[in-house]
C-alpha atoms as a PDB file:
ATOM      1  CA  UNK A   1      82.183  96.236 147.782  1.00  0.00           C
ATOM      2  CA  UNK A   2      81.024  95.956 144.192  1.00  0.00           C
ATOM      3  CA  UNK A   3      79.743  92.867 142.935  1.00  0.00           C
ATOM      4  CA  UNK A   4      80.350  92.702 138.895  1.00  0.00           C
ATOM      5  CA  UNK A   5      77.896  90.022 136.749  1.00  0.00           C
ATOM      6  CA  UNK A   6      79.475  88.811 133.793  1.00  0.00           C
ATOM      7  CA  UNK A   7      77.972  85.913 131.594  1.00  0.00           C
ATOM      8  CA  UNK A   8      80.370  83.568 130.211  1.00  0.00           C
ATOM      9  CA  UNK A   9      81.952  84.025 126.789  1.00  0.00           C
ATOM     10  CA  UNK A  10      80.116  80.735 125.652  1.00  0.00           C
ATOM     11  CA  UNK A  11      76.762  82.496 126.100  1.00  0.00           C
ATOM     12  CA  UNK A  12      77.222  85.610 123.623  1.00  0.00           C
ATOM     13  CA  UNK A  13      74.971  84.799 120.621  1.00  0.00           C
ATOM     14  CA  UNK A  14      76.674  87.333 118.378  1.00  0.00           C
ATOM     15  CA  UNK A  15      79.879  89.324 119.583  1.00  0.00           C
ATOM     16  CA  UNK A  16      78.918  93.445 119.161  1.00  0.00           C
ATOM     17  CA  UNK A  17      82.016  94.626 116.371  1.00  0.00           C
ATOM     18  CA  UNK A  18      83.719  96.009 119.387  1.00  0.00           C
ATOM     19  CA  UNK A  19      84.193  92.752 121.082  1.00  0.00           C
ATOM     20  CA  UNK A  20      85.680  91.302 118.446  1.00  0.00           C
ATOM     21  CA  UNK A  21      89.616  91.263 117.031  1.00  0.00           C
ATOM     22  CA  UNK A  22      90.792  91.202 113.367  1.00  0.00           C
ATOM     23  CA  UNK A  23      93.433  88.500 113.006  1.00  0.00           C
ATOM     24  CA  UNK A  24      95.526  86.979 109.683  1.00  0.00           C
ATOM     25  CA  UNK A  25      96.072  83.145 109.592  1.00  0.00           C
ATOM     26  CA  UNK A  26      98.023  81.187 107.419  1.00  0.00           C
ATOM     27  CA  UNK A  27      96.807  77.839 107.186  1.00  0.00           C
ATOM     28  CA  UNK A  28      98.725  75.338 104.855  1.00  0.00           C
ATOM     29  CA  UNK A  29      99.601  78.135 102.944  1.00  0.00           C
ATOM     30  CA  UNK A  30      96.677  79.876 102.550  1.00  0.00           C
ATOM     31  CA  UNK A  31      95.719  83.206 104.265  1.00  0.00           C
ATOM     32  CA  UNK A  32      92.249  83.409 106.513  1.00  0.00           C
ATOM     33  CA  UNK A  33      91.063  86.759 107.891  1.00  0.00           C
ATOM     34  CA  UNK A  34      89.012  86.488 110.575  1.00  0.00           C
ATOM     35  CA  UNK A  35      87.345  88.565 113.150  1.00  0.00           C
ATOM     36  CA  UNK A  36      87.694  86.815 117.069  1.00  0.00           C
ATOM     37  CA  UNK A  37      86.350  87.153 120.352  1.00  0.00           C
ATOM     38  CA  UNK A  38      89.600  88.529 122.446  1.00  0.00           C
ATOM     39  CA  UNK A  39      88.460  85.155 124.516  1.00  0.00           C
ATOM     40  CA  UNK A  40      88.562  82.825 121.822  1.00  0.00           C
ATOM     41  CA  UNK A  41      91.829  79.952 122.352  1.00  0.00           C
ATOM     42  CA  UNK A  42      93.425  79.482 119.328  1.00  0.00           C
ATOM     43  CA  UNK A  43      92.025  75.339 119.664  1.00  0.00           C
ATOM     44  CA  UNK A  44      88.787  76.790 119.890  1.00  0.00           C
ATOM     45  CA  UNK A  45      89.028  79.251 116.978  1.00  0.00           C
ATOM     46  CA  UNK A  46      90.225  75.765 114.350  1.00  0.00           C
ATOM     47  CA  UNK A  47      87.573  73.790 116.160  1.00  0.00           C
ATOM     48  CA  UNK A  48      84.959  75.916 115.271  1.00  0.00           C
ATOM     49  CA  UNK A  49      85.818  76.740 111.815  1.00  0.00           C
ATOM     50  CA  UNK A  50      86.782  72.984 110.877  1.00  0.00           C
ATOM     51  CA  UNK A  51      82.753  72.688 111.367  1.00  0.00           C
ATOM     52  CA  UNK A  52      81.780  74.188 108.565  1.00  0.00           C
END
């Protein structure tokens, strides 16, 4: 039996370039391209960038 430790997604400081996605939104018209963590939730992803 192998036992697998993960931490949780919440407690990467910065994601390494290959844990992250490039995505394309349009926002009101306007085009934002990001780079995501493949666990990031859409709700999440506008949460976090209303913040600043």
């Amino acid at each position: 039996m192998h036992t697998v430790s993960r931490s949780a997604p919440h407690e990467h400081a910065e994601p390494a370039p290959s844990d992250v996605v490039p995505i394309v939104l349009s926002i009101n018209g306007m085009r934002h391209a990001l780079l995501v963590e493949p666990w990031t939730s859409l709700l999440d992803l506008l949460r976090e960038r209303s913040k600043g």
